[in-house]
Protein backbone atom coordinates (compact mmCIF):
# COMPACT_ATOMS: atom_id res chain seq x y z
CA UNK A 1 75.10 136.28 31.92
CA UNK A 2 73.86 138.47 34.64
CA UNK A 3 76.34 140.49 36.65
CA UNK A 4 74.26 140.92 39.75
CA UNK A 5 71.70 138.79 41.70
CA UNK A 6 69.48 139.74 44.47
CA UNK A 7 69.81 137.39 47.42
CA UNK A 8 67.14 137.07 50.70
CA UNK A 9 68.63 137.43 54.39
CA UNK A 10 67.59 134.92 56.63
CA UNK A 11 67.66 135.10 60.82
CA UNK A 12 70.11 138.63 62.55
CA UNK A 13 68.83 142.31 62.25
CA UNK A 14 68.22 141.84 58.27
CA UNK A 15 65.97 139.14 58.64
CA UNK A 16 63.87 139.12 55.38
CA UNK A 17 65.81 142.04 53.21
CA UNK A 18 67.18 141.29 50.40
CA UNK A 19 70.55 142.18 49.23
CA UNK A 20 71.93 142.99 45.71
CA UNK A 21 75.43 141.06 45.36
CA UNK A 22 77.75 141.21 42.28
CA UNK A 23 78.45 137.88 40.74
CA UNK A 24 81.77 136.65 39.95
CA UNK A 25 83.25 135.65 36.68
CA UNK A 26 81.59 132.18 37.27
CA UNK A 27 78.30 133.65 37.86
CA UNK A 28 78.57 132.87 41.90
CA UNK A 29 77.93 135.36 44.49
CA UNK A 30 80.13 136.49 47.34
CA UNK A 31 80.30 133.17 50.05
CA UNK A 32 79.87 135.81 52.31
CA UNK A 33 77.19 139.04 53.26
CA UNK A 34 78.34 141.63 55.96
CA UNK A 35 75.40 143.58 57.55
CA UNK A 36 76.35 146.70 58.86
CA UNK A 37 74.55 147.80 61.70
CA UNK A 38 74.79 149.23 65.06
CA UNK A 39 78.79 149.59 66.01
CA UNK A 40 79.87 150.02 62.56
CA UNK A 41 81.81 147.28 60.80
CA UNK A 42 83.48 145.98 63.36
CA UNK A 43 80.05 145.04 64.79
CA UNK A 44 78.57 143.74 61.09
CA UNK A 45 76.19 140.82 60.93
CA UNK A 46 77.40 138.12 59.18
CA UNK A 47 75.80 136.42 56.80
CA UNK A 48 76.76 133.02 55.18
CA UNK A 49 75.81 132.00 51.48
CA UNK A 50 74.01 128.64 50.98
CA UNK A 51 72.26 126.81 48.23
CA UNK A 52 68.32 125.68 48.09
CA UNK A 53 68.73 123.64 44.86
CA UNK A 54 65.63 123.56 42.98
CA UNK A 55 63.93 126.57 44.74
CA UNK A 56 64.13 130.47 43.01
CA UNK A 57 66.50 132.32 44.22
CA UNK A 58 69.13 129.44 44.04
CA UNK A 59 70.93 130.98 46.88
CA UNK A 60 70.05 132.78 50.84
CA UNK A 61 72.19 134.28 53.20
CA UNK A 62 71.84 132.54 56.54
CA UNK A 63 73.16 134.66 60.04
CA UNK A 64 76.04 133.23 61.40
CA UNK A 65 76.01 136.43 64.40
CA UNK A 66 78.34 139.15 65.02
CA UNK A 67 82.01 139.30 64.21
CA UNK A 68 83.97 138.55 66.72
CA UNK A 69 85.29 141.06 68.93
């Protein structure tokens, strides 16, 4: 089983990168992708995991915006 997957970003500042996530012992990745950018963590892009059944990669990051301050 593979222990890591890459996964695209879709919509914020990574728009289009692709990330390399560690899978867990089921083979799922995090439900969730910070972003660092500008303003340091507390100011990280977030980034929410969602299937696309049938499609390669199985899985995208979608932007949900900044945390909240």
């Amino acid at each position: 089983m593979e222990v890591t997957t890459e996964i695209p970003l879709v919509g914020g500042a990574g728009d289009g990168d692709i990330v390399i996530v560690d899978l867990d012992v089921h083979g799922r990745p995090p439900l969730t992708h910070h972003l660092v950018v500008d303003g340091g963590l507390a100011r990280a892009e977030i980034y929410e995991l969602e299937a696309t059944p049938g499609e390669r990669p199985p899985w995208l990051y979608r932007w949900r915006g900044p945390a909240p301050s």
